[in-house]
Protein backbone atom coordinates (compact mmCIF):
# COMPACT_ATOMS: atom_id res chain seq x y z
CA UNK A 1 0.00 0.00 0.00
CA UNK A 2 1.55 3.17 -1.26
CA UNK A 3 2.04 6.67 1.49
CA UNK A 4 -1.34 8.35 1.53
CA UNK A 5 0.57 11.22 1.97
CA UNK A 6 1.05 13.24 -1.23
CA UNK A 7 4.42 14.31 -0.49
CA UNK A 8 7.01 13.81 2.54
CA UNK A 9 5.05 11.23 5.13
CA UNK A 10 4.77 13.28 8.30
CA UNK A 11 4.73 9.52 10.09
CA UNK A 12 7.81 8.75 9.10
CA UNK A 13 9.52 11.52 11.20
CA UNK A 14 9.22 10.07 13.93
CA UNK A 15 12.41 8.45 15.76
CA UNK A 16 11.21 5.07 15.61
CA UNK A 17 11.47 4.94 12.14
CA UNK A 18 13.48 8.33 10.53
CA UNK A 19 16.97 6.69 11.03
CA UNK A 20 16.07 3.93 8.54
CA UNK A 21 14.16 6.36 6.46
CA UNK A 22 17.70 8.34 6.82
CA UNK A 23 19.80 5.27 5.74
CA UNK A 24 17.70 4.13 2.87
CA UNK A 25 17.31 7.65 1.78
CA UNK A 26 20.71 8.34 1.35
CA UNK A 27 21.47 4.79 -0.36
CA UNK A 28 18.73 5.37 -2.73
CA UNK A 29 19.94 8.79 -3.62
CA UNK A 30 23.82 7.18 -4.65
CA UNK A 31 21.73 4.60 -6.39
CA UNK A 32 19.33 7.06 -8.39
CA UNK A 33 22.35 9.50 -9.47
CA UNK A 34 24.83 7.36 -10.59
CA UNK A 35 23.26 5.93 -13.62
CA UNK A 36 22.93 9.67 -14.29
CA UNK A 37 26.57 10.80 -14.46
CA UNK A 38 29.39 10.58 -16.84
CA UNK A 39 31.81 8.35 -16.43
CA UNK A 40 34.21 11.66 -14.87
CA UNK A 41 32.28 11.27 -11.51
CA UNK A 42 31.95 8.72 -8.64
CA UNK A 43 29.13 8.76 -5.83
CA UNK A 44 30.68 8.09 -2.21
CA UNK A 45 28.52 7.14 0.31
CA UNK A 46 30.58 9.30 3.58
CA UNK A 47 30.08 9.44 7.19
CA UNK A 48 30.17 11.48 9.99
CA UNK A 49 31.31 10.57 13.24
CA UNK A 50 31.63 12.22 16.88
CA UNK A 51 29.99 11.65 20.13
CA UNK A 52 26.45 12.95 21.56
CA UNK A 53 26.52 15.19 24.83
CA UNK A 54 25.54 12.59 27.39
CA UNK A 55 22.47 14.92 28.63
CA UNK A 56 21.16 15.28 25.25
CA UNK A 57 21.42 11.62 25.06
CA UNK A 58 18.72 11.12 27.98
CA UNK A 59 16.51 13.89 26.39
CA UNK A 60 16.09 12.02 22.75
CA UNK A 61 15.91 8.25 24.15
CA UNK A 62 19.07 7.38 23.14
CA UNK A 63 19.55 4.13 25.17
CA UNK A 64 22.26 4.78 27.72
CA UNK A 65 23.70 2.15 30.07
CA UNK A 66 22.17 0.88 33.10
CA UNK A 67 23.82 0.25 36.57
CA UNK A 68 22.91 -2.05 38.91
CA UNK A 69 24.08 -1.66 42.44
CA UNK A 70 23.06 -4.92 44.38
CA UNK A 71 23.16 -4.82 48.25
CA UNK A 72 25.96 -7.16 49.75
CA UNK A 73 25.86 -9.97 51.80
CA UNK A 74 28.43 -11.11 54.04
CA UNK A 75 29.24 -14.82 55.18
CA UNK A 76 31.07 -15.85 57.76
CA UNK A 77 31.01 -19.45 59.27
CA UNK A 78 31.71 -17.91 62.63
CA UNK A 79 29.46 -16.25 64.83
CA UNK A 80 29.93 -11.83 64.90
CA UNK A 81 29.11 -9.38 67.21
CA UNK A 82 29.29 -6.53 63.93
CA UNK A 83 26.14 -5.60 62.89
CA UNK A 84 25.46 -3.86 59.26
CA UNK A 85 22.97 -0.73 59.57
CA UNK A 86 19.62 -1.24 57.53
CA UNK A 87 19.81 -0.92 54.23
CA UNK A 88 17.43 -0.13 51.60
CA UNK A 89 17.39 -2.21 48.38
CA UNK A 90 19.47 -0.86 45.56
CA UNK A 91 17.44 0.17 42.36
CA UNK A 92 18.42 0.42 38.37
CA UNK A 93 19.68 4.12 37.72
CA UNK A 94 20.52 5.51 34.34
CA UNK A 95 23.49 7.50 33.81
CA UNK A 96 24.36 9.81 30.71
CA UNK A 97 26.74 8.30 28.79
CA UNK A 98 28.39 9.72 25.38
CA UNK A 99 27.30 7.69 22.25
CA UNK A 100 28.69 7.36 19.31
CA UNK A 101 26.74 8.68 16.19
CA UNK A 102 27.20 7.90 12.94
CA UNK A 103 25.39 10.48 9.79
CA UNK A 104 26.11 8.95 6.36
CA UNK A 105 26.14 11.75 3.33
CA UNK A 106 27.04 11.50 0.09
CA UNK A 107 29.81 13.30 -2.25
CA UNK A 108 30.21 13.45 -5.61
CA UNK A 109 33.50 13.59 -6.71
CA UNK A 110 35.78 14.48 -9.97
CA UNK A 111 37.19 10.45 -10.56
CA UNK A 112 40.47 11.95 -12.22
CA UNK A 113 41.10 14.51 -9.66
CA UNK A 114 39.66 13.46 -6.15
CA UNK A 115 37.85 16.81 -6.07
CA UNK A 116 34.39 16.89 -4.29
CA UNK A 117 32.27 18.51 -6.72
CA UNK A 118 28.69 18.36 -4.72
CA UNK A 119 27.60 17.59 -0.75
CA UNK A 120 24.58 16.20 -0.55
CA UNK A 121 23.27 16.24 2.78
CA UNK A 122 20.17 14.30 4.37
CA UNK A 123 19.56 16.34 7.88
CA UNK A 124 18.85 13.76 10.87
CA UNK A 125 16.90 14.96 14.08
CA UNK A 126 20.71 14.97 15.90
CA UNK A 127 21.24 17.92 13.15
CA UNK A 128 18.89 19.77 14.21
CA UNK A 129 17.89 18.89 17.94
CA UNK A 130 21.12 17.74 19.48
CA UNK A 131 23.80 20.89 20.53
CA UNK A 132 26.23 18.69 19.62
CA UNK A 133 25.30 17.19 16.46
CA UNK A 134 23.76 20.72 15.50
CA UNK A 135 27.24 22.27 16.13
CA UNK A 136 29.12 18.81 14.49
CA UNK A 137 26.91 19.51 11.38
CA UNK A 138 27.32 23.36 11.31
CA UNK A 139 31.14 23.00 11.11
CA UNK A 140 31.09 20.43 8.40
CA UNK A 141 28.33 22.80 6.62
CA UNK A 142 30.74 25.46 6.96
CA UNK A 143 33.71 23.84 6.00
CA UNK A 144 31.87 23.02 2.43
CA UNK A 145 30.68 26.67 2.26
CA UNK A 146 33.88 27.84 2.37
CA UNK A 147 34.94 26.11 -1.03
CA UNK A 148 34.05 25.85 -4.27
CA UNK A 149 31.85 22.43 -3.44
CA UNK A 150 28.08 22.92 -4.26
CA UNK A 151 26.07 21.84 -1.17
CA UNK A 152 22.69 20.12 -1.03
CA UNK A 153 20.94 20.31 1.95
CA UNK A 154 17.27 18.19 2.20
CA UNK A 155 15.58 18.63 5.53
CA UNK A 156 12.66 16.41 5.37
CA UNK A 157 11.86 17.18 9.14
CA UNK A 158 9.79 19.66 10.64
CA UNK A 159 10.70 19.39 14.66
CA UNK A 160 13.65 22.07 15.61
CA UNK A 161 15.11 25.07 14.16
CA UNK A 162 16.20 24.91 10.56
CA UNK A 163 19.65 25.30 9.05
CA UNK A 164 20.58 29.12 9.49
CA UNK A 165 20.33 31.51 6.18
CA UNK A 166 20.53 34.97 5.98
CA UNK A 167 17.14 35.72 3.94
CA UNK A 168 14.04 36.43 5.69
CA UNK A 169 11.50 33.55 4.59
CA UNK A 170 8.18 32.42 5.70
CA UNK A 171 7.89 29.49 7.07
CA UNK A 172 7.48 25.91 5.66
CA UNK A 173 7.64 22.27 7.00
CA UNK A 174 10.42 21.07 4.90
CA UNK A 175 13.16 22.87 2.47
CA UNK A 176 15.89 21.89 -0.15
CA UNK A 177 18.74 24.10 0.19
CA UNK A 178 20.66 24.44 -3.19
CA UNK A 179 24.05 26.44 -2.04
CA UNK A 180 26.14 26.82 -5.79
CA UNK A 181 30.07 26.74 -4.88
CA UNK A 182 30.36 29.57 -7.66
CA UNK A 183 27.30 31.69 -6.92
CA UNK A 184 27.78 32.18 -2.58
CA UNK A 185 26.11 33.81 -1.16
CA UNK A 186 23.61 33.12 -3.25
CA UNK A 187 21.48 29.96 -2.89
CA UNK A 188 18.26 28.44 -4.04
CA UNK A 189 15.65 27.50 -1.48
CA UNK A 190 12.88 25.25 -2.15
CA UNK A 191 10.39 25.21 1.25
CA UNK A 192 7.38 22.75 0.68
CA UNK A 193 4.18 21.76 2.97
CA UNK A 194 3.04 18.05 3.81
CA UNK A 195 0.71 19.23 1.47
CA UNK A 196 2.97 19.29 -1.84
CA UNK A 197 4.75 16.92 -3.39
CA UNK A 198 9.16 16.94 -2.78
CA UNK A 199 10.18 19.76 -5.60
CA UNK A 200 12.40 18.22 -7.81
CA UNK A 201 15.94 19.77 -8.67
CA UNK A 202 18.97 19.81 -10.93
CA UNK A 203 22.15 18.35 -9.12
CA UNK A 204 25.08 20.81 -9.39
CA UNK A 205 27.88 19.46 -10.94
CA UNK A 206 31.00 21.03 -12.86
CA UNK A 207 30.41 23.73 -15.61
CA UNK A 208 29.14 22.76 -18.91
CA UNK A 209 28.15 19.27 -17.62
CA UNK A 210 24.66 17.65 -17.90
CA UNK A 211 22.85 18.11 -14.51
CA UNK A 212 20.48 15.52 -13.57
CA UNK A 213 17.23 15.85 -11.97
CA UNK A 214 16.87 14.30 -8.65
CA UNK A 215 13.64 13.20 -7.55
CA UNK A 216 13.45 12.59 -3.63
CA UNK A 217 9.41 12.12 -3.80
CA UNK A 218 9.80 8.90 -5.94
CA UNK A 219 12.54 8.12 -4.07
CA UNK A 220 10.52 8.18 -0.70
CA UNK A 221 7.48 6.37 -2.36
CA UNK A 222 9.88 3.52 -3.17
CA UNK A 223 11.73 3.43 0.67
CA UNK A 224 7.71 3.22 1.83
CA UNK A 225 6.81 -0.08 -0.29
CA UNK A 226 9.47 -1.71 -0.03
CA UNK A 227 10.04 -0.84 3.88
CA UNK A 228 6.33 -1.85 4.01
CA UNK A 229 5.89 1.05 6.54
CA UNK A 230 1.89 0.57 5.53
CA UNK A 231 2.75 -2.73 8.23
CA UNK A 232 4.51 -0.48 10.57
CA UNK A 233 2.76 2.74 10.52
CA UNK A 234 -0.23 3.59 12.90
CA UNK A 235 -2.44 6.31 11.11
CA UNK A 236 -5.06 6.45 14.06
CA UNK A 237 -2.71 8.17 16.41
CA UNK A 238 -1.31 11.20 15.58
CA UNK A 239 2.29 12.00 14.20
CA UNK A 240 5.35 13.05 16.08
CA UNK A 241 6.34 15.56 16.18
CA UNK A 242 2.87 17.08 16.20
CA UNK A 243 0.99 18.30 13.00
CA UNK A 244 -0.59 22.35 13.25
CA UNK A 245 -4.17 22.84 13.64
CA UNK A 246 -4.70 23.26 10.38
CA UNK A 247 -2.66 20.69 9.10
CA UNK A 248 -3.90 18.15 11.67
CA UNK A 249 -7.61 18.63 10.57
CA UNK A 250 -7.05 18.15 6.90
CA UNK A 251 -4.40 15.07 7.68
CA UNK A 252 -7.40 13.69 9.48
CA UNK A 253 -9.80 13.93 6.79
CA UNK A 254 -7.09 12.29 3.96
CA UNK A 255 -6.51 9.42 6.15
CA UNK A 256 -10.65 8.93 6.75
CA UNK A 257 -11.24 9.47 2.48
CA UNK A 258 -7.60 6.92 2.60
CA UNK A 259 -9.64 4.16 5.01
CA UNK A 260 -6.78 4.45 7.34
CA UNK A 261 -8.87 6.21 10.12
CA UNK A 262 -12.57 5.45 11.22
């Protein structure tokens, strides 16, 4: 059974299921380009690596590990005066613990050279909720802002404050950030609803090449079937995070018209 959504499933935000949407996403995106390239470029599949502050780790459920403290017991085959104070029974804490995490991206790169012609970027919730995985991303965004490397930025997530630009905008539940290497500060922004379908877009490559069209929404419709999130998915609660008022009523009547909701 296909998304009843008509473009990015607001369902499939939530933590139980984006990280797979986030891995299939990104696999399906080096899959979908390279049949698209000349035989100049190569797709790499990169990742990201540092370690979550250990408060922020309690805050978004990131299993931490638990410590059991059991109470003692002393034996002795002879008899003692020494007597051990009460004691009550020890419980199972949780402490904050770092944890690793692990963002996979992709780069597409001049084969000849090594050169990193294009970033393309799939924002995670630890993006854009975590102060260390914000800050983690934000240097890494920065470091590709500050060369000639065109970035792609798709942030298919509405919880949290969006990437930083220096335009006022209204706005939207989702964006595609197209930031040209040779154009800064320039940069094209598509923002979209759960309303609209994903806006397709040209991938920036070198000048005077052929710039395929990337299509996330078909993308996404094909990670839904063949994740079989229709199995996984329960329409009659609502999504997290939250939909607005507005949005809420009308996802309410498109899952009734869609049978998902009685």
């Amino acid at each position: 059974m296909p998304s009843p959504f008509p473009g990015m499933n607001p369902y499939l935000e939530h933590p139980q299921f984006f990280s797979e949407v986030h891995h299939r996403l990104i696999t399906a995106l080096a899959d979908a380009i390279e049949p698209n390239l000349s035989l100049k470029y190569r797709v790499a599949i990169e990742k990201r690596t540092y370690l979550s502050d250990p408060e922020e780790s309690v805050e978004v459920g990131i299993p931490d590990v638990a410590v059991t403290f059991q109470k003692s017991t002393l034996t002795s085959q002879a008899p003692s005066t020494a007597t051990l104070p009460a004691q009550e029974e020890a419980v199972t804490v949780t402490i904050p613990v770092p944890q690793e995490i692990r963002e996979g991206y992709l780069e597409i790169r001049e084969e000849a050279t090594g050169y990193v012609v294009t970033t393309i970027e799939v924002l995670s919730p630890t993006n854009k909720r975590s102060k260390m995985g914000r800050q983690a991303y934000l240097r890494k965004r920065q470091e590709v802002l500050s060369t000639p490397t065109h970035l792609v930025e798709i942030d298919l997530l509405r919880g949290s404050k969006p990437m930083p630009i220096s335009s006022e905008i209204s706005q939207t539940d989702y964006r595609i950030l197209i930031a040209f290497g040779n154009r800064r500060p320039l940069a094209q922004l598509y923002g979209f609803s759960i309303r609209q379908t994903i806006p397709q877009f040209l991938l920036p490559l070198l000048p005077n090449d052929t710039e395929p069209i990337v299509d996330v929404q078909s993308l996404l419709v094909g990670i839904y079937q063949r994740a079989r999130y229709d199995m996984a998915v329960d329409y009659s609660t609502e999504p997290v995070p939250r939909l607005k008022e507005e949005d809420r009523i009308w996802a309410d009547q498109l899952l009734r018209e869609k049978g998902l909701r009685s």
